[in-house]
C-alpha atoms as a PDB file:
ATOM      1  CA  UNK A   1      69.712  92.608 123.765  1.00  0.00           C
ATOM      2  CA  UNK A   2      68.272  91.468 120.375  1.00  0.00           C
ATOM      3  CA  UNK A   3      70.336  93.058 118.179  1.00  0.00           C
ATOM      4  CA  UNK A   4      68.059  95.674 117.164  1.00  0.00           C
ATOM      5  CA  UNK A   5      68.934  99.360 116.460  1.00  0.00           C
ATOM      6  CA  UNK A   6      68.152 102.078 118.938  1.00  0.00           C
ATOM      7  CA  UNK A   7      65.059 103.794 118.013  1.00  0.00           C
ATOM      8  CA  UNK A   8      65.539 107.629 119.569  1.00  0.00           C
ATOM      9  CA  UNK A   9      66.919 109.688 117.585  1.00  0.00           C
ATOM     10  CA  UNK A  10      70.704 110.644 118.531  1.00  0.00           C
ATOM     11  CA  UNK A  11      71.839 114.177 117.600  1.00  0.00           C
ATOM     12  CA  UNK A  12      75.361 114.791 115.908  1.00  0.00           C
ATOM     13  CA  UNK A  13      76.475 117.654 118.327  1.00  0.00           C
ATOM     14  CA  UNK A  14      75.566 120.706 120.609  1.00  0.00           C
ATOM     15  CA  UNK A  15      78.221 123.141 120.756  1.00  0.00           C
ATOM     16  CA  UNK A  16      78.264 127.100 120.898  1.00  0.00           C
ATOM     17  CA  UNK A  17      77.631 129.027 117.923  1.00  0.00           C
ATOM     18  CA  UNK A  18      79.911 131.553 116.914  1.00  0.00           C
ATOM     19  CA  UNK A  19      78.689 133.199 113.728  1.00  0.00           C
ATOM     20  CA  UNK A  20      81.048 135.539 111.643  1.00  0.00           C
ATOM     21  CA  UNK A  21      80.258 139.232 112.590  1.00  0.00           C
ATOM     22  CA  UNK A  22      80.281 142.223 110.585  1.00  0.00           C
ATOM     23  CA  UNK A  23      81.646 146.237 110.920  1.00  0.00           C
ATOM     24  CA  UNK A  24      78.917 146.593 113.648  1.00  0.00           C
ATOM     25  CA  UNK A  25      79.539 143.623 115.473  1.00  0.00           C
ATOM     26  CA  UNK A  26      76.601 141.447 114.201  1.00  0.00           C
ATOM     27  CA  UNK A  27      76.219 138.708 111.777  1.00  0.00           C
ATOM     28  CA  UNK A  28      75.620 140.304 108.313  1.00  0.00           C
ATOM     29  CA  UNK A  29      73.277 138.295 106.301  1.00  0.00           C
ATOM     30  CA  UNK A  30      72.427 140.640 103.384  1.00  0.00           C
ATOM     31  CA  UNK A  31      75.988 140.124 102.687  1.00  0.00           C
ATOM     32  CA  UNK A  32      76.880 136.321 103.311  1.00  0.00           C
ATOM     33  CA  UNK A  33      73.628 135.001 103.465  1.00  0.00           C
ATOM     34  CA  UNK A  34      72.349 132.642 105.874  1.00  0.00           C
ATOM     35  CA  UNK A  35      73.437 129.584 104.629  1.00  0.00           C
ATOM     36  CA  UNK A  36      77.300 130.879 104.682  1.00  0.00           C
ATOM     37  CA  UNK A  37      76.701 131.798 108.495  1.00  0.00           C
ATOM     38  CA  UNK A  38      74.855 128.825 108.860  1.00  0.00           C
ATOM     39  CA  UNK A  39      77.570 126.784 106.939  1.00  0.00           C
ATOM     40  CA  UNK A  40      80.732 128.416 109.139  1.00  0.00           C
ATOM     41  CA  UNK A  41      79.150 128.244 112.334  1.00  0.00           C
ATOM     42  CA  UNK A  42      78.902 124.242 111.810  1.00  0.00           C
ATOM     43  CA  UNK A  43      75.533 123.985 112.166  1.00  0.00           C
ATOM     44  CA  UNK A  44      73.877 120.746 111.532  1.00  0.00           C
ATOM     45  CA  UNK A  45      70.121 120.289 112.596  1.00  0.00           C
ATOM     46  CA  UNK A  46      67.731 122.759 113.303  1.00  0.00           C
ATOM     47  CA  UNK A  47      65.391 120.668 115.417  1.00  0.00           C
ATOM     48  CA  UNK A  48      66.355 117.089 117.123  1.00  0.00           C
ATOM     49  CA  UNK A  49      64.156 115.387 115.480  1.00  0.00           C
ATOM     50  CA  UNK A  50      65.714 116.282 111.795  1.00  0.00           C
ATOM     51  CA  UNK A  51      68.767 113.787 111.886  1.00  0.00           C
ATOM     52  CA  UNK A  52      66.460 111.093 112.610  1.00  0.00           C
ATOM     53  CA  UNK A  53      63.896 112.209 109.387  1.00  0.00           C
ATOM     54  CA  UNK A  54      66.984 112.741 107.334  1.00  0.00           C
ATOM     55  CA  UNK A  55      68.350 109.003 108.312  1.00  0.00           C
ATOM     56  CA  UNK A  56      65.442 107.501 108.237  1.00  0.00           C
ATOM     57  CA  UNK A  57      64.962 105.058 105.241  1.00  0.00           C
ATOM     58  CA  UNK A  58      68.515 103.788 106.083  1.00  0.00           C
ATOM     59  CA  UNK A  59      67.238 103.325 109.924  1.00  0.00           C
ATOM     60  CA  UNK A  60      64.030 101.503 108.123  1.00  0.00           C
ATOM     61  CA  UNK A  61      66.642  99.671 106.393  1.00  0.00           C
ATOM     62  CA  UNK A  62      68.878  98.385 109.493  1.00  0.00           C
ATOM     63  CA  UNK A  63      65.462  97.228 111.259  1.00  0.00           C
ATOM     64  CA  UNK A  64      64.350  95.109 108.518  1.00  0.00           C
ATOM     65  CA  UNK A  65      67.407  93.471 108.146  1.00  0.00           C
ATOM     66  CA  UNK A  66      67.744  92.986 111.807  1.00  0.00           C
ATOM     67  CA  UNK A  67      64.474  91.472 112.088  1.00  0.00           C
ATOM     68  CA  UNK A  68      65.479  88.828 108.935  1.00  0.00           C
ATOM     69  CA  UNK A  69      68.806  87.937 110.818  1.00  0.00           C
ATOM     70  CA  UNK A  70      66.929  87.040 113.832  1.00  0.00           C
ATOM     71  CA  UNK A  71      64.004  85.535 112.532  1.00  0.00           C
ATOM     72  CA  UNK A  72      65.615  83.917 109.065  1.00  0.00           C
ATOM     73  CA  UNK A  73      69.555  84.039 109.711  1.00  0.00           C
ATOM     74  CA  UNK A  74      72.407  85.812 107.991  1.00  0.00           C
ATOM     75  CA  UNK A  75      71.703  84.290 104.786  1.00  0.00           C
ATOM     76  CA  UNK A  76      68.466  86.333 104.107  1.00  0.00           C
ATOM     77  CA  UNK A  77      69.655  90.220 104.428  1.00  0.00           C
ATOM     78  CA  UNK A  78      72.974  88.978 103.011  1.00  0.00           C
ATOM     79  CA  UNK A  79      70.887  87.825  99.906  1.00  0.00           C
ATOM     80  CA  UNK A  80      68.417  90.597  99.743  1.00  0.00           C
ATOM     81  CA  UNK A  81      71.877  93.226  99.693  1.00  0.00           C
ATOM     82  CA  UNK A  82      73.186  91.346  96.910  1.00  0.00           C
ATOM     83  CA  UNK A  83      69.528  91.883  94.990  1.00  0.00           C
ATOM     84  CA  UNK A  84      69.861  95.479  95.202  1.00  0.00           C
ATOM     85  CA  UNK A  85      73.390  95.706  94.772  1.00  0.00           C
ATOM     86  CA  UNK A  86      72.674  93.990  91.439  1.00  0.00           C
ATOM     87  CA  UNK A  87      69.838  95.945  91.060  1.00  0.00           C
ATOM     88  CA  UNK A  88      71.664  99.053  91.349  1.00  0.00           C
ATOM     89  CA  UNK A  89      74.345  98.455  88.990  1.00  0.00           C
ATOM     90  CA  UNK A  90      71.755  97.524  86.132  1.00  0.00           C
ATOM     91  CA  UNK A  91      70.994 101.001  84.385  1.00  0.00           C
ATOM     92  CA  UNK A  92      70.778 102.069  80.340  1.00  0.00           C
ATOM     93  CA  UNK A  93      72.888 104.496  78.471  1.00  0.00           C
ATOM     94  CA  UNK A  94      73.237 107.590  79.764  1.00  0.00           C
ATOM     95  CA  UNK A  95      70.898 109.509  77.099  1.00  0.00           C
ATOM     96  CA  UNK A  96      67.995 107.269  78.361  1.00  0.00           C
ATOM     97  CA  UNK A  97      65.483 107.600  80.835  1.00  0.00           C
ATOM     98  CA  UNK A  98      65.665 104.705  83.419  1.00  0.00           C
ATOM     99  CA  UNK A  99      62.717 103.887  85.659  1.00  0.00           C
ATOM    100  CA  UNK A 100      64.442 101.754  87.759  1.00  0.00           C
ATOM    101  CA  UNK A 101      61.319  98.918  87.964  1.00  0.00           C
ATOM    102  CA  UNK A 102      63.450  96.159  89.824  1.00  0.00           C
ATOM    103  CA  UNK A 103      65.043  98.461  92.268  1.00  0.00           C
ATOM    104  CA  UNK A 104      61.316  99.991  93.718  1.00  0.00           C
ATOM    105  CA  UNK A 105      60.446  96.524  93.907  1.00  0.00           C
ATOM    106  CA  UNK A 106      63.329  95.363  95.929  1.00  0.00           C
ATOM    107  CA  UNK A 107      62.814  98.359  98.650  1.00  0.00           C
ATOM    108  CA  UNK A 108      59.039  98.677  98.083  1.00  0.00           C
ATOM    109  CA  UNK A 109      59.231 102.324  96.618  1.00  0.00           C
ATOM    110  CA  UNK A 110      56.536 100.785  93.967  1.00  0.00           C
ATOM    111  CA  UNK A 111      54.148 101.326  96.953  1.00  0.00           C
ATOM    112  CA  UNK A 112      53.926 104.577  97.535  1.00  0.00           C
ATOM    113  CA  UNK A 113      53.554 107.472  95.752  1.00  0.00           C
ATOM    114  CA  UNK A 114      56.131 110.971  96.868  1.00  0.00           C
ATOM    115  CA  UNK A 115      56.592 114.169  95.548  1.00  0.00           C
ATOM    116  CA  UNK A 116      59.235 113.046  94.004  1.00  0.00           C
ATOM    117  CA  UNK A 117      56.850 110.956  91.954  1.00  0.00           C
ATOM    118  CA  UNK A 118      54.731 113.842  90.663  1.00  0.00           C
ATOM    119  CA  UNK A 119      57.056 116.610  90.439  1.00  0.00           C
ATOM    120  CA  UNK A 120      60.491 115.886  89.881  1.00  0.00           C
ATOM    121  CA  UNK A 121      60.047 113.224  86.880  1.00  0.00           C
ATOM    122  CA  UNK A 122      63.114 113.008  84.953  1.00  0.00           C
ATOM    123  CA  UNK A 123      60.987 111.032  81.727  1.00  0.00           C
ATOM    124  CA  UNK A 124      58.782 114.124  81.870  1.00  0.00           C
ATOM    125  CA  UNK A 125      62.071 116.616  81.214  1.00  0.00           C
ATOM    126  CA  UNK A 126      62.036 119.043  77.949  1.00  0.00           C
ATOM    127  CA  UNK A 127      65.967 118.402  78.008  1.00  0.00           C
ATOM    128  CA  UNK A 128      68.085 115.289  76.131  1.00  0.00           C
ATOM    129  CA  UNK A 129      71.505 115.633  75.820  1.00  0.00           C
ATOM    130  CA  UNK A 130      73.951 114.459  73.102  1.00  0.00           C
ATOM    131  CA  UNK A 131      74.312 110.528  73.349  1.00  0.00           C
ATOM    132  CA  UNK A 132      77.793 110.029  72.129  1.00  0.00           C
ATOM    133  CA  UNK A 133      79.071 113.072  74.616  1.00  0.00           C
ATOM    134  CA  UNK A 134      77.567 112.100  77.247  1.00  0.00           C
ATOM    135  CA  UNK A 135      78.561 108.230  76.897  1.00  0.00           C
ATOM    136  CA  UNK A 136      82.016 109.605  76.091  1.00  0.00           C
ATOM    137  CA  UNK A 137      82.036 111.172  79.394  1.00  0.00           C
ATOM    138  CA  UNK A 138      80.720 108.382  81.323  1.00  0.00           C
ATOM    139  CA  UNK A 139      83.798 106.246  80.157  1.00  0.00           C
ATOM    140  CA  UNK A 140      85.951 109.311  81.041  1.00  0.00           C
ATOM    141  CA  UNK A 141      87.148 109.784  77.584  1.00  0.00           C
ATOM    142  CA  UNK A 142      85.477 113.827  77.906  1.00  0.00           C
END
């Protein structure tokens, strides 16, 4: 074997459902919702293919680094995890917008544009809290 991760997807468990029921002997949603039966039950995936969508950038992750142990030795992923790690622990006070530059470039996020990208932009946000609280709170002083 090469060392390589498996690439099916492997699902985290089939079991039998058994949903809370209500006076009439039927799950009552208008009452707990579906997420509360949903969440009791122990549900995890809808579909088989979810877990692997859901674990997929970390999947990505393991086959890159794989493919650099095998083609580079340890020394490479070992290096490039120490980048991000770096990279990850670099950030600004907590008032102030970070864009997090050196991190897309490690893991090649500058590439591509998501959703995420358009919609949920935290620079773009109406809101800015109180520096001195909220750096107060970071050091756990709050």
């Amino acid at each position: 074997m090469s060392g390589y991760p498996t690439l099916r997807p492997e699902p985290t468990s089939s079991k039998v459902i058994d949903l809370p029921k209500g006076p009439y002997g039927v799950p009552d949603a208008m009452i707990y919702g579906l997420q509360a039966s949903r969440a009791s039950a122990g549900l995890q995936t809808v579909h088989p293919l979810q877990a692997s969508e859901e674990n997929w950038k970390e999947h990505q992750l393991k086959m890159d680094f794989a493919m650099l142990r095998n083609s580079q030795g340890i020394h490479a992923p070992l290096k490039l995890q120490m980048e991000r790690y770096s990279a990850s622990m670099m950030q600004r006070l907590p008032c102030l917008h970070s864009s997090n530059l050196l991190m897309d470039g490690l893991t090649g996020a500058d590439d591509h544009i998501g959703f995420e990208d358009i919609l949920n932009n935290p620079a773009d946000s109406e809101v800015m809290g109180q520096p001195h609280a909220m750096m107060e709170r970071r050091l756990g002083l709050l």
